[in-house]
Protein backbone atom coordinates (compact mmCIF):
# COMPACT_ATOMS: atom_id res chain seq x y z
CA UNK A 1 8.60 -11.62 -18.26
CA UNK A 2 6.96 -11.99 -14.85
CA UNK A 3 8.29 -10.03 -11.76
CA UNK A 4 8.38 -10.59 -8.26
CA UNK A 5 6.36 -9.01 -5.65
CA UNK A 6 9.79 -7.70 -4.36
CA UNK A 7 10.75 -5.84 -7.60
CA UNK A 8 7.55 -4.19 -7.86
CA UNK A 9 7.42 -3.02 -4.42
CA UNK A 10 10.95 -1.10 -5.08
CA UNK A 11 9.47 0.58 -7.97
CA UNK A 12 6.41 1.72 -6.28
CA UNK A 13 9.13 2.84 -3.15
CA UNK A 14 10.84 4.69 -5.80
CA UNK A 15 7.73 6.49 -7.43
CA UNK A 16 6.51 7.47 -4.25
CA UNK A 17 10.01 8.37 -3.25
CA UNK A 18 10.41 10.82 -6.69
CA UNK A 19 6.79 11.97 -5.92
CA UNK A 20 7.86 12.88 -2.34
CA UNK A 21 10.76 15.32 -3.63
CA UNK A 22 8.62 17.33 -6.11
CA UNK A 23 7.74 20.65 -4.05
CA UNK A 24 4.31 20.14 -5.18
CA UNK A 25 3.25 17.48 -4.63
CA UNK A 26 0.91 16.85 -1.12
CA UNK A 27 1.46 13.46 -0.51
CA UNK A 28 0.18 13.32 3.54
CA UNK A 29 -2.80 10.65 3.30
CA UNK A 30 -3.34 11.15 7.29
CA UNK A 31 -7.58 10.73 7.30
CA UNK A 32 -7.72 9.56 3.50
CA UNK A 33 -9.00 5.97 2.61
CA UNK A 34 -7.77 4.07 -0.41
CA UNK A 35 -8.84 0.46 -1.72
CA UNK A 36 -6.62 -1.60 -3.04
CA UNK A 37 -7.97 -4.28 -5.75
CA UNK A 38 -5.92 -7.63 -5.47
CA UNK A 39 -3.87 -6.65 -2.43
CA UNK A 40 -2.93 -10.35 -1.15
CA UNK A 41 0.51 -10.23 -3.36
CA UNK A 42 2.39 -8.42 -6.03
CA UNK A 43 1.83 -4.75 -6.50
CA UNK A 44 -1.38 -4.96 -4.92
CA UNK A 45 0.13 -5.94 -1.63
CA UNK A 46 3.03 -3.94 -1.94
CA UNK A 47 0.70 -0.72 -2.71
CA UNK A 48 -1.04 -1.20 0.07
CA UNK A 49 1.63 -1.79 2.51
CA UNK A 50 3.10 1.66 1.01
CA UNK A 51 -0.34 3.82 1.24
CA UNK A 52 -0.96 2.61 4.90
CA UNK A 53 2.47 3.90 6.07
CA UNK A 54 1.60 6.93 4.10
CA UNK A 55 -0.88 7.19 6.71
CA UNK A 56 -4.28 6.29 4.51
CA UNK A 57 -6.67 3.74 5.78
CA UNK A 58 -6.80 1.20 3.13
CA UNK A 59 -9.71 -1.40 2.26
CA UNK A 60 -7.97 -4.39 0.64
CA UNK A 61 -9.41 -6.40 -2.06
CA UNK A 62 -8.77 -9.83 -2.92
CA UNK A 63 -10.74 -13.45 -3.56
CA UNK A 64 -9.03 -15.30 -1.05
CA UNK A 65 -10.30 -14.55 2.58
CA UNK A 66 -7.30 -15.98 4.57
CA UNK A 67 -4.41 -14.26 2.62
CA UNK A 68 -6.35 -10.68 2.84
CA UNK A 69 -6.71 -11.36 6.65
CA UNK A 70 -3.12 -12.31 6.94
CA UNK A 71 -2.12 -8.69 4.52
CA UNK A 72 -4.58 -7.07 6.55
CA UNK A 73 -2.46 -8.29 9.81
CA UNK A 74 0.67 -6.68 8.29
CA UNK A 75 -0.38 -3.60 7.22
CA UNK A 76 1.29 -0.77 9.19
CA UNK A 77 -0.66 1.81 11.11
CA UNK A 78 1.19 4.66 12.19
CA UNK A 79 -1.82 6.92 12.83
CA UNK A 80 -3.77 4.32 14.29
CA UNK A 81 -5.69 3.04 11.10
CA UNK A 82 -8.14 1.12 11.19
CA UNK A 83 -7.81 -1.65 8.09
């Protein structure tokens, strides 16, 4: 059974959300980089999209050029990233 992009993304919101409440767990990625492997939709995207409002600057992957720019373009940078 195939899900959508949207389901997946509120699992990774909850993981990160469970990870969050453990008291030991250091989950600030302020000055980290991550790179994400087919980040144009699905997980990928929505792991991305999660990690850069985490703070990290992420380096998406993907084979086609014009959906990574337009991910790229939506990728949140509260810290002033640079994606």
């Amino acid at each position: 059974m195939r899900h959508s992009g949207r389901i997946r993304r509120i699992d990774f919101l909850f993981l990160t959300q469970y990870l969050a409440q453990r008291s030991d767990m250091e989950l600030n990625l302020n000055g980290k980089s991550a790179v994400v492997c087919g980040s144009t939709q699905g997980i990928g995207k929505a792991a991305a999209i999660e990690l850069a409002s985490m703070g990290a600057q992420v380096t998406l992957v993907a084979r086609n050029a014009e959906k990574l720019k337009a991910v790229a373009a939506e990728l949140p940078t509260p810290n002033g990233q640079h994606h």
